[in-house]
C-alpha atoms as a PDB file:
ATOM      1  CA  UNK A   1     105.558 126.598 109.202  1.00  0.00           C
ATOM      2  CA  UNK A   2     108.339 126.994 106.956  1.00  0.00           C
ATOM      3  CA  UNK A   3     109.503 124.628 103.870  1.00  0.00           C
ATOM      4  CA  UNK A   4     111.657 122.048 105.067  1.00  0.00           C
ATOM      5  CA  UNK A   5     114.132 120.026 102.933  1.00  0.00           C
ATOM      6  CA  UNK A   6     116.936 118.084 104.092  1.00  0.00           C
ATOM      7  CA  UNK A   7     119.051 116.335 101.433  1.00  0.00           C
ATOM      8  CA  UNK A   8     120.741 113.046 102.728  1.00  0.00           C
ATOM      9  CA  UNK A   9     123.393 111.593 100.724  1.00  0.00           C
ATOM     10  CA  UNK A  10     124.448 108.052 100.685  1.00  0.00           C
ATOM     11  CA  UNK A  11     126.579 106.256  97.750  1.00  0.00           C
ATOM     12  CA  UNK A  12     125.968 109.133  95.457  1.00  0.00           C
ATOM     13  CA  UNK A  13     122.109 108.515  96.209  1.00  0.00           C
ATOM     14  CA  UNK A  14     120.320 111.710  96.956  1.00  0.00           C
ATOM     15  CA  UNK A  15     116.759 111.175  99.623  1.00  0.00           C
ATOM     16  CA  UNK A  16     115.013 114.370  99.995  1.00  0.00           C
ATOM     17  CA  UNK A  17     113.062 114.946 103.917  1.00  0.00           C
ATOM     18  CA  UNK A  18     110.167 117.261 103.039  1.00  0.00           C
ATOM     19  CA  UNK A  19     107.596 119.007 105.173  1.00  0.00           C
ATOM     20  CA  UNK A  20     105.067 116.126 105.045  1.00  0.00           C
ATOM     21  CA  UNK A  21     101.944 116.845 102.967  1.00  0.00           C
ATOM     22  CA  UNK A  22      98.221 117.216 103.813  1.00  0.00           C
ATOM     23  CA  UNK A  23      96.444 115.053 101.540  1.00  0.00           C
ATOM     24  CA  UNK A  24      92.889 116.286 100.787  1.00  0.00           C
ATOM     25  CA  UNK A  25      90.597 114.085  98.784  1.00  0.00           C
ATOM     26  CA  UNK A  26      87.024 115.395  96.596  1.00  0.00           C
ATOM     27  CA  UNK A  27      84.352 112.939  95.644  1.00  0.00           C
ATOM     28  CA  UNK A  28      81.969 114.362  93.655  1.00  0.00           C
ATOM     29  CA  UNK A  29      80.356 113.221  90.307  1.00  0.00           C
ATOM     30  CA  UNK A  30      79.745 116.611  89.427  1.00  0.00           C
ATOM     31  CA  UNK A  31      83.222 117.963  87.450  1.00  0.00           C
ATOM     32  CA  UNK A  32      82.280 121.568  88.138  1.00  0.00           C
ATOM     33  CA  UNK A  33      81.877 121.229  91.712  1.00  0.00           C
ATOM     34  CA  UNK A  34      84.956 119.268  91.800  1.00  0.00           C
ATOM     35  CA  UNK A  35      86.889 121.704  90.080  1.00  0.00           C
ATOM     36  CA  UNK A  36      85.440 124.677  92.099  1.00  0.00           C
ATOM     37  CA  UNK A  37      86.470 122.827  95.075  1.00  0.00           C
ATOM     38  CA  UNK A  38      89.683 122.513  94.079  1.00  0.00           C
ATOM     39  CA  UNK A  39      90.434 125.357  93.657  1.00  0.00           C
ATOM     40  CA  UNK A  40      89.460 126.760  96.800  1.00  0.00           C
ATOM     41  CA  UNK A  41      91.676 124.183  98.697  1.00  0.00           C
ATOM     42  CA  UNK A  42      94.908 125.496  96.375  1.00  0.00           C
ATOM     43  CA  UNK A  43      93.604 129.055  97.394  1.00  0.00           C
ATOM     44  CA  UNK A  44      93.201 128.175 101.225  1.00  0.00           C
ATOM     45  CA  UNK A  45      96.648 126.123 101.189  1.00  0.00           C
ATOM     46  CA  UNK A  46      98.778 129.055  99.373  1.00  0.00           C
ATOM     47  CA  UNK A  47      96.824 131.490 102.422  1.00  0.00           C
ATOM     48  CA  UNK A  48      97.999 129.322 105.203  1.00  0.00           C
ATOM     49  CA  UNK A  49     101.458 128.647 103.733  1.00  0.00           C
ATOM     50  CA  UNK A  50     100.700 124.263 103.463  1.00  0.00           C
ATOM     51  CA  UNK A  51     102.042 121.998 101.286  1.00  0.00           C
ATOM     52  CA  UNK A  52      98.842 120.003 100.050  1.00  0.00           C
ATOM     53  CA  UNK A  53      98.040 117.312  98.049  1.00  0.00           C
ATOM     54  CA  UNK A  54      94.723 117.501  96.078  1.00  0.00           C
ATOM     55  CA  UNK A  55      93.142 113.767  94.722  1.00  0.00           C
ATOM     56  CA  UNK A  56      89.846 114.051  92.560  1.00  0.00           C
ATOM     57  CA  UNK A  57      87.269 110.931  92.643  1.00  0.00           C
ATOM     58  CA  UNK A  58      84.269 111.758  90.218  1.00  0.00           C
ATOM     59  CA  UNK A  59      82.718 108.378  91.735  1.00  0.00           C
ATOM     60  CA  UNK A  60      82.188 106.388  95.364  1.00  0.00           C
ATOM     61  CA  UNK A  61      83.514 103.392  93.107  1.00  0.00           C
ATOM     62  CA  UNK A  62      86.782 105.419  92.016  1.00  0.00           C
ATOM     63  CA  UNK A  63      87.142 106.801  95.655  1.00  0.00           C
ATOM     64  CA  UNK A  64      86.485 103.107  96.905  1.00  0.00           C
ATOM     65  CA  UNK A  65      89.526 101.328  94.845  1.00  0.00           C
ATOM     66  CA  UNK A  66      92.163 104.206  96.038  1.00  0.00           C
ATOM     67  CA  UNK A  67      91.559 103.060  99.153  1.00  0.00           C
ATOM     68  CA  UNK A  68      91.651  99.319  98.683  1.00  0.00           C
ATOM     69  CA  UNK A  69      95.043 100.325  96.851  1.00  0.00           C
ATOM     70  CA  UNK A  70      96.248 101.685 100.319  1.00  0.00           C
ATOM     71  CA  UNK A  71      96.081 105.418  99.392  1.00  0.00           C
ATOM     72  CA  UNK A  72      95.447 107.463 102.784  1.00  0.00           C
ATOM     73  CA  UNK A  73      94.024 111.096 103.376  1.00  0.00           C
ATOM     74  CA  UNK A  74      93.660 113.280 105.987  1.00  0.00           C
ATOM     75  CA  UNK A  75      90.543 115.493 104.901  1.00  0.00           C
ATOM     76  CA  UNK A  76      88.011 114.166 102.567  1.00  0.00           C
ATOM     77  CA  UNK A  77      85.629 116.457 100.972  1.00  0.00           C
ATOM     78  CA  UNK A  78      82.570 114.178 100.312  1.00  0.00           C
ATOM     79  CA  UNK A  79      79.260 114.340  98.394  1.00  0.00           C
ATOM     80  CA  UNK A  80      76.372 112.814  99.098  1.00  0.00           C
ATOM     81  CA  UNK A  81      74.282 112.301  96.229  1.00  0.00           C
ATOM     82  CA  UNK A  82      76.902 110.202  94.063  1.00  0.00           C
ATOM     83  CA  UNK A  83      75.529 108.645  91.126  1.00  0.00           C
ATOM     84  CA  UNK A  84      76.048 104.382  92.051  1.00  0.00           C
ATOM     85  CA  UNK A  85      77.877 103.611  95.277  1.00  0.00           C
ATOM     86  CA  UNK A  86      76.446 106.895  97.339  1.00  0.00           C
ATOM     87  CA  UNK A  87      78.645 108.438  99.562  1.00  0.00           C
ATOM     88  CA  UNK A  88      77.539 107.349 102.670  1.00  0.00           C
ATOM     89  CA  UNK A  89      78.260 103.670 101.681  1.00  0.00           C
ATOM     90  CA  UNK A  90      81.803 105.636 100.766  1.00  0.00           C
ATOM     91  CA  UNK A  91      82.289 106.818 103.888  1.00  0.00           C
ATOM     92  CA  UNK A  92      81.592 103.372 105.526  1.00  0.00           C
ATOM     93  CA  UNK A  93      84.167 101.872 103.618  1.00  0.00           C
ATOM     94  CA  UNK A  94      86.604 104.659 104.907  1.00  0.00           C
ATOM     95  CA  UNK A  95      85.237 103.993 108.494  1.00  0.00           C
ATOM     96  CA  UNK A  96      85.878 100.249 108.199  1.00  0.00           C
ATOM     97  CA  UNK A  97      89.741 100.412 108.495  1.00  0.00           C
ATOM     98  CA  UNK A  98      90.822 101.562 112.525  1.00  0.00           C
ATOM     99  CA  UNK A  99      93.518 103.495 110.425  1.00  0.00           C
ATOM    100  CA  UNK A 100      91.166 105.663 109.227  1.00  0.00           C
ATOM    101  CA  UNK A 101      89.924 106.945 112.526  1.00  0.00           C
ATOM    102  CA  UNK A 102      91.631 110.470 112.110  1.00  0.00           C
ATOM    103  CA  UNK A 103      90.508 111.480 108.763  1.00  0.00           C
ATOM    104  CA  UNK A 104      88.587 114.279 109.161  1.00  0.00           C
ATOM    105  CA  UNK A 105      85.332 113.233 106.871  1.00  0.00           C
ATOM    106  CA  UNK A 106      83.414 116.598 105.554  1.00  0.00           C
ATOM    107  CA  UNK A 107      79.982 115.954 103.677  1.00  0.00           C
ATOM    108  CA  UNK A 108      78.920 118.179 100.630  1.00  0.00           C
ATOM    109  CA  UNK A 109      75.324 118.362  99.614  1.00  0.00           C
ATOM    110  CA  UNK A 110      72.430 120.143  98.799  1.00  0.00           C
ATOM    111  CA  UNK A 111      70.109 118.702 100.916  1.00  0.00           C
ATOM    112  CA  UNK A 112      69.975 118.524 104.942  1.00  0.00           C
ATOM    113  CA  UNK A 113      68.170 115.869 105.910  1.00  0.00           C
ATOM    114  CA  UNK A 114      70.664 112.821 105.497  1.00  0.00           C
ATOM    115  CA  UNK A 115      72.554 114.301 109.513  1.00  0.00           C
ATOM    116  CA  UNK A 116      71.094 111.118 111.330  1.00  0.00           C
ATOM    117  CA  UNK A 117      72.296 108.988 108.632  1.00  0.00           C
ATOM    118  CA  UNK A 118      75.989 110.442 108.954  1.00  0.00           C
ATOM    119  CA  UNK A 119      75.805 110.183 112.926  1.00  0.00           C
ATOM    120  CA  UNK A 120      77.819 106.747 112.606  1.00  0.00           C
ATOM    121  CA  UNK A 121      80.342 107.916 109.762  1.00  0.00           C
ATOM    122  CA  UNK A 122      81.688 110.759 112.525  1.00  0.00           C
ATOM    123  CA  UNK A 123      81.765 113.600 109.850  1.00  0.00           C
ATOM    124  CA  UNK A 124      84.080 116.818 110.709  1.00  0.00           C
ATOM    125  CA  UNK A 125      81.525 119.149 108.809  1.00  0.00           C
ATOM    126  CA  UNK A 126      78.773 119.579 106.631  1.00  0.00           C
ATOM    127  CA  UNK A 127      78.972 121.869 103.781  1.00  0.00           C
ATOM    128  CA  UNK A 128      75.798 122.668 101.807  1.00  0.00           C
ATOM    129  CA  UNK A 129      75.350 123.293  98.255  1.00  0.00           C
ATOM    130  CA  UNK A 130      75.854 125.708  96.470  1.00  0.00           C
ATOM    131  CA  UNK A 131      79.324 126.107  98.323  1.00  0.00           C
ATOM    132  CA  UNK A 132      79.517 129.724  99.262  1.00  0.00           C
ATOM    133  CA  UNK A 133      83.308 130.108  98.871  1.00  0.00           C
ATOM    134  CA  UNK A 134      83.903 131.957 102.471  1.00  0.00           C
ATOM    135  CA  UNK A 135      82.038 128.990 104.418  1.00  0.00           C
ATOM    136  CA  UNK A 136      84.121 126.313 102.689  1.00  0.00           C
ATOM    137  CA  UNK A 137      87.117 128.417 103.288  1.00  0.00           C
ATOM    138  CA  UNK A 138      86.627 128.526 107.498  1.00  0.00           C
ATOM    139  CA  UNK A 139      85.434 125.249 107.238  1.00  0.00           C
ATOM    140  CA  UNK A 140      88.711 123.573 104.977  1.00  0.00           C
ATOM    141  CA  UNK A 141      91.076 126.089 107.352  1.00  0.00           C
ATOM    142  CA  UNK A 142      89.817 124.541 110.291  1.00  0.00           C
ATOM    143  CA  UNK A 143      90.258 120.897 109.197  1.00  0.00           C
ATOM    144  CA  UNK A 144      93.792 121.837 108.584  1.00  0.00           C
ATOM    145  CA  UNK A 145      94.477 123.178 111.629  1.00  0.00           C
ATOM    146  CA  UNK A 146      93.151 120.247 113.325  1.00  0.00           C
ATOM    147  CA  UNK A 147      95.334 117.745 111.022  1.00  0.00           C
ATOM    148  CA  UNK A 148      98.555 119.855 111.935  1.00  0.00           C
ATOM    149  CA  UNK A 149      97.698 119.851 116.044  1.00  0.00           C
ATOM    150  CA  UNK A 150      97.181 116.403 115.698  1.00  0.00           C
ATOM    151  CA  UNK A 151     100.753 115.491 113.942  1.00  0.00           C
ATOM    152  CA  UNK A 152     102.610 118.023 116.333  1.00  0.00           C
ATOM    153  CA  UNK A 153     101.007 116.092 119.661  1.00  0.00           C
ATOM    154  CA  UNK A 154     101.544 113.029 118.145  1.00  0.00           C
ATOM    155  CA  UNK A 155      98.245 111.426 118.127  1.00  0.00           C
ATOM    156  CA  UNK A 156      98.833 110.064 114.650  1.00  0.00           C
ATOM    157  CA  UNK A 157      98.299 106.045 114.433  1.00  0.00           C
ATOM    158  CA  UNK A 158     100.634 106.205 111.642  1.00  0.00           C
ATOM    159  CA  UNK A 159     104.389 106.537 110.142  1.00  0.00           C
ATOM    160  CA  UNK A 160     104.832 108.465 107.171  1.00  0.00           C
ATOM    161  CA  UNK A 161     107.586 107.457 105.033  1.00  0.00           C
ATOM    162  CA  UNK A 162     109.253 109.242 102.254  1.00  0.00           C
ATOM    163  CA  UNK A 163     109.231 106.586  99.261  1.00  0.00           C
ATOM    164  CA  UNK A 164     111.248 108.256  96.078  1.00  0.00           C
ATOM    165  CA  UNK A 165     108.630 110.832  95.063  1.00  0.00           C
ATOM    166  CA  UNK A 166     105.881 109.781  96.867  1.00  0.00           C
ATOM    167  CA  UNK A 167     104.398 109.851 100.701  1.00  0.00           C
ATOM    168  CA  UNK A 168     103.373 106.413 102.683  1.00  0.00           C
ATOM    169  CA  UNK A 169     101.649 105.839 105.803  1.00  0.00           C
ATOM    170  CA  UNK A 170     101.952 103.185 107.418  1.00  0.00           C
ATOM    171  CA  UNK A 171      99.577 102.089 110.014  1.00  0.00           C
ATOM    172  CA  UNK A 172     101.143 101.748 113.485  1.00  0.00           C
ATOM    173  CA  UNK A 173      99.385  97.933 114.343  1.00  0.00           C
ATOM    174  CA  UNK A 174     100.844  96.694 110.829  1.00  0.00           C
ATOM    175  CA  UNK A 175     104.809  97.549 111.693  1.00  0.00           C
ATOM    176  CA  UNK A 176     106.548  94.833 113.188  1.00  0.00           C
ATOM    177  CA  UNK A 177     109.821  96.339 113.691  1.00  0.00           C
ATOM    178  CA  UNK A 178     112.269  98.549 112.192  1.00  0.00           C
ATOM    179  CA  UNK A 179     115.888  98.164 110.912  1.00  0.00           C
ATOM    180  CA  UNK A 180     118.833 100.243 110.533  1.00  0.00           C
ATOM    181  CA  UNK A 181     121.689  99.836 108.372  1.00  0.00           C
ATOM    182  CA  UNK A 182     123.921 102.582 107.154  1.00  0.00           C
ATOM    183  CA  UNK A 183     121.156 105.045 106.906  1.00  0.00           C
ATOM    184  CA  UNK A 184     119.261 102.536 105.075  1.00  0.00           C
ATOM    185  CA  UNK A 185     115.840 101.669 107.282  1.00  0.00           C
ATOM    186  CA  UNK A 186     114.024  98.535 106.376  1.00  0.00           C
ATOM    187  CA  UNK A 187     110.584  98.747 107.655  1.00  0.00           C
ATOM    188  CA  UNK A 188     108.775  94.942 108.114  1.00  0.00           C
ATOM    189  CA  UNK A 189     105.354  95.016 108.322  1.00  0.00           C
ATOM    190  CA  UNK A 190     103.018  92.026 108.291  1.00  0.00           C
ATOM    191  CA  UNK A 191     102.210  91.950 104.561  1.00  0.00           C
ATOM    192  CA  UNK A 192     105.412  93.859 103.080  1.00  0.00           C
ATOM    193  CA  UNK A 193     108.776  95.412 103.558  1.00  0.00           C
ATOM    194  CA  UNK A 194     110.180  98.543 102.444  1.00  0.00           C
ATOM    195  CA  UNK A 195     113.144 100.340 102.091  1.00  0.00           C
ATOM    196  CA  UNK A 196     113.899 103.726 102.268  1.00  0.00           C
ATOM    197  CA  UNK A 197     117.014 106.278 103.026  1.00  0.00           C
ATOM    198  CA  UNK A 198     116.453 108.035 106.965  1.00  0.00           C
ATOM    199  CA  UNK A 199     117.913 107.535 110.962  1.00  0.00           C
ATOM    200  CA  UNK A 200     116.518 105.340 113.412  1.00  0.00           C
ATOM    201  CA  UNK A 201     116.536 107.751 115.944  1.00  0.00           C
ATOM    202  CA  UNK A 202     114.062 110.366 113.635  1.00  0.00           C
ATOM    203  CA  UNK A 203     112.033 107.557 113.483  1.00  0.00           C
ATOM    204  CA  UNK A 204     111.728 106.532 116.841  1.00  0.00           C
ATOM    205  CA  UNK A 205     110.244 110.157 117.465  1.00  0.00           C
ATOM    206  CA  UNK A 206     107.297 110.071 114.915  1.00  0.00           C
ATOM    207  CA  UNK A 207     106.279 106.862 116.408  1.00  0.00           C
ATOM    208  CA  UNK A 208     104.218 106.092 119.944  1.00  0.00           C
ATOM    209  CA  UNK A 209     106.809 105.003 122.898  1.00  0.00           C
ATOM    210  CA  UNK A 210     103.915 103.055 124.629  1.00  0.00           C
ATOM    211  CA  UNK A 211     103.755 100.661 121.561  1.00  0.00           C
ATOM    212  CA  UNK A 212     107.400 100.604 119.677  1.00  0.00           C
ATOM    213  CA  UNK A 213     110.790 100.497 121.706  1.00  0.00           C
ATOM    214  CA  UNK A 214     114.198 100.110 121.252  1.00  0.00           C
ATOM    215  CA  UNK A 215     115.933  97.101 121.808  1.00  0.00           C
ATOM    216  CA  UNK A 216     119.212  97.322 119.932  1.00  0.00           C
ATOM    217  CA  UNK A 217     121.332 100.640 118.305  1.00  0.00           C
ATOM    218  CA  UNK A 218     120.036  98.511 114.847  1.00  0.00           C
ATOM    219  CA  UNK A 219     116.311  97.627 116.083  1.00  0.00           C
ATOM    220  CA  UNK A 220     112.945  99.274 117.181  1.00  0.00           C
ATOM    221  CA  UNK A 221     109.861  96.540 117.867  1.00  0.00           C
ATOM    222  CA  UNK A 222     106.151  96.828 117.782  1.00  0.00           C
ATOM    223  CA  UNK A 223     105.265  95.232 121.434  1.00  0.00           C
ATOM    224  CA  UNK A 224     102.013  93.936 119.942  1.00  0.00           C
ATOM    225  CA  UNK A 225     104.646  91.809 117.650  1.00  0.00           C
ATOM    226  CA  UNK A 226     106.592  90.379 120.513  1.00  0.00           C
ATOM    227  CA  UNK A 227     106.163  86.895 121.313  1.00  0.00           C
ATOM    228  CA  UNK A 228     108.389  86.284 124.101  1.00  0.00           C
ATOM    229  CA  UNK A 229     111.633  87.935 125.454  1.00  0.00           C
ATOM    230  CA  UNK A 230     115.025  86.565 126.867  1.00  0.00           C
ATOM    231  CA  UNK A 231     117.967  88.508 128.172  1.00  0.00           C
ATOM    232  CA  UNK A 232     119.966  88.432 124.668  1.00  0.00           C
ATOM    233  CA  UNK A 233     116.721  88.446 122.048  1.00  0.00           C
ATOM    234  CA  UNK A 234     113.096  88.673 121.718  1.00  0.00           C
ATOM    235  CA  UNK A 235     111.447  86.427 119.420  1.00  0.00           C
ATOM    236  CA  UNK A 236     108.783  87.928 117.240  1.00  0.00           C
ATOM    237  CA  UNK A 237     105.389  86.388 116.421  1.00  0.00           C
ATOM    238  CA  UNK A 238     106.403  85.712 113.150  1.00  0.00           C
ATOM    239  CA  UNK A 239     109.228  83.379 114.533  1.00  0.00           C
ATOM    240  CA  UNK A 240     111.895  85.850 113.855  1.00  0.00           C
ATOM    241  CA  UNK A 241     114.322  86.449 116.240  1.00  0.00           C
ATOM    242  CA  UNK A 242     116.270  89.797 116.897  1.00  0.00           C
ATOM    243  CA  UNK A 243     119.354  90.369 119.210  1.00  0.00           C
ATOM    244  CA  UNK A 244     118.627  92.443 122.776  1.00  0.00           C
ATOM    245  CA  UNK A 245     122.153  94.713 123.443  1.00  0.00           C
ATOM    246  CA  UNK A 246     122.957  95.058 127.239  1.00  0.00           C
ATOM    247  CA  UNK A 247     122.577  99.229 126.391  1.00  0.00           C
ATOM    248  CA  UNK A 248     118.438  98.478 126.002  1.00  0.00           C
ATOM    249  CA  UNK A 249     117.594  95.051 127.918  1.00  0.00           C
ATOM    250  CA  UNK A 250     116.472  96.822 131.480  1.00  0.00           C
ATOM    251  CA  UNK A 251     115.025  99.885 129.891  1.00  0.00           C
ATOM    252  CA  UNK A 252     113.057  97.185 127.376  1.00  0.00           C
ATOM    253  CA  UNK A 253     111.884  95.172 130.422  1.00  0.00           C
ATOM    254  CA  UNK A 254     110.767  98.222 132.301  1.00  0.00           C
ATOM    255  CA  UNK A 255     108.834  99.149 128.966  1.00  0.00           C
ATOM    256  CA  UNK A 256     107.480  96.072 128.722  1.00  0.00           C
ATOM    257  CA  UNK A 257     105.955  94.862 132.024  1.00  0.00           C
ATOM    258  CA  UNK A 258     104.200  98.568 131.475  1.00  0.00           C
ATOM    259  CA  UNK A 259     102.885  97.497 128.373  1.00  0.00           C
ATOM    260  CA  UNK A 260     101.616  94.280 129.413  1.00  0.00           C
ATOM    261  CA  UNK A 261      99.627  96.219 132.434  1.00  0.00           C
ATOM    262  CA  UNK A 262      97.824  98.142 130.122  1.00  0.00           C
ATOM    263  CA  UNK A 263      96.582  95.192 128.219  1.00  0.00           C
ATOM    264  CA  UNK A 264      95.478  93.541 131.481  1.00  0.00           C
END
């Protein structure tokens, strides 16, 4: 997959489009093994031509906060035998939020015994210690793979945004709908809005037709956010209401009464 960047221009403001990153996480207490592993990811990313991201937690309680602060992964590299919060208890935490669910979860440790334990936790792998460099090599190559068929068939429950220099993703069920505005997109989800330089109809491809639609040239809605619909607006459950153009209103009907079977 070759480096992709797109420079959009708007006012004098430059927004760069890059290939989006695979963010890899390490949680171990040991900085050794931490380092060790990192350095095998950089090795295995450079071999398989990926742009990755590499975040180092020496502590479950470190790993715990990034993700209270909202920061999302797609491959965590986990050990076990973490000095205070362990890192099964970590990997509950991670399991908690439904937006987790594809995050591959791979568990580093020197002893075998804890696989019942993990059953729940749905770990992608098991590495033991000492890593043996080639093992965590096929293993971390595989992971990748799987993160990249994922995004290409579109079974991600998220959409990444480009935020100045950094990546978000935000979780499908949280988006209530998206606005267009001279290449300007204003995102509203339920706790926040953002702001950020794209087109409507890019964005409409990253995310899943049988939950978002498009109602207006300006507007795409979450269905789960729609409260009731009339032939020139839908009101939103937050009391909102956005306009309906004649282009969209049978095609959002259709899309609608479909979504409302599968819920029955």
């Amino acid at each position: 997959m070759s480096f992709l960047r797109d420079k959009l221009y708007n006012e004098g403001i430059l927004a760069e489009v890059e290939k989006t990153m695979i963010h890899i996480a390490v949680c171990d207490d040991e900085p050794r093994a931490a380092g060790e592993a990192e350095r095998l990811i950089m090795e295995s990313g450079e071999s398989l031509d990926e742009h990755i991201e590499i975040s180092l937690y020496y502590s479950g309680e470190s790993f715990a906060r990034a993700l209270r602060d909202g920061r999302c992964f797609d491959i965590i590299l986990m050990d076990i035998e973490l000095g205070g919060l362990d890192g099964i208890t970590a990997g509950q935490l991670l399991r908690e939020d439904d937006g987790n669910d594809p995050v591959q979860l791979i568990y580093i440790s020197s002893h075998e015994e804890y696989h019942m334990q993990l059953f729940d936790l749905r770990p992608s792998g098991f590495i033991k210690k000492p890593v043996e460099p080639e093992s965590f090599r096929q293993k971390l190559a595989g992971a990748i793979h799987k993160t990249i068929r994922t995004r290409q068939q579109g079974r991600t429950n998220f959409l990444a945004v480009q935020l100045k220099n950094q990546e978000l993703r935000i979780p499908h069920r949280e988006i209530l709908y998206l606005e267009s505005s001279i290449r300007r997109i204003t995102l509203v989800a339920r706790d926040s809005t953002l702001q950020y330089y794209g087109k409507l109809a890019l964005e409409e491809q990253k995310l899943a037709a049988s939950h978002f639609v498009r109602i207006h040239q300006s507007y795409i809605v979450n269905f789960y956010s729609i409260k009731a619909i009339s032939a020139k607006k839908i009101i939103l459950i937050t009391g909102c209401e956005l306009p309906v153009s004649d282009k969209y209103s049978h095609a959002l009907r259709k899309a609608y009464l479909r979504f409302r079977g599968e819920l029955a």
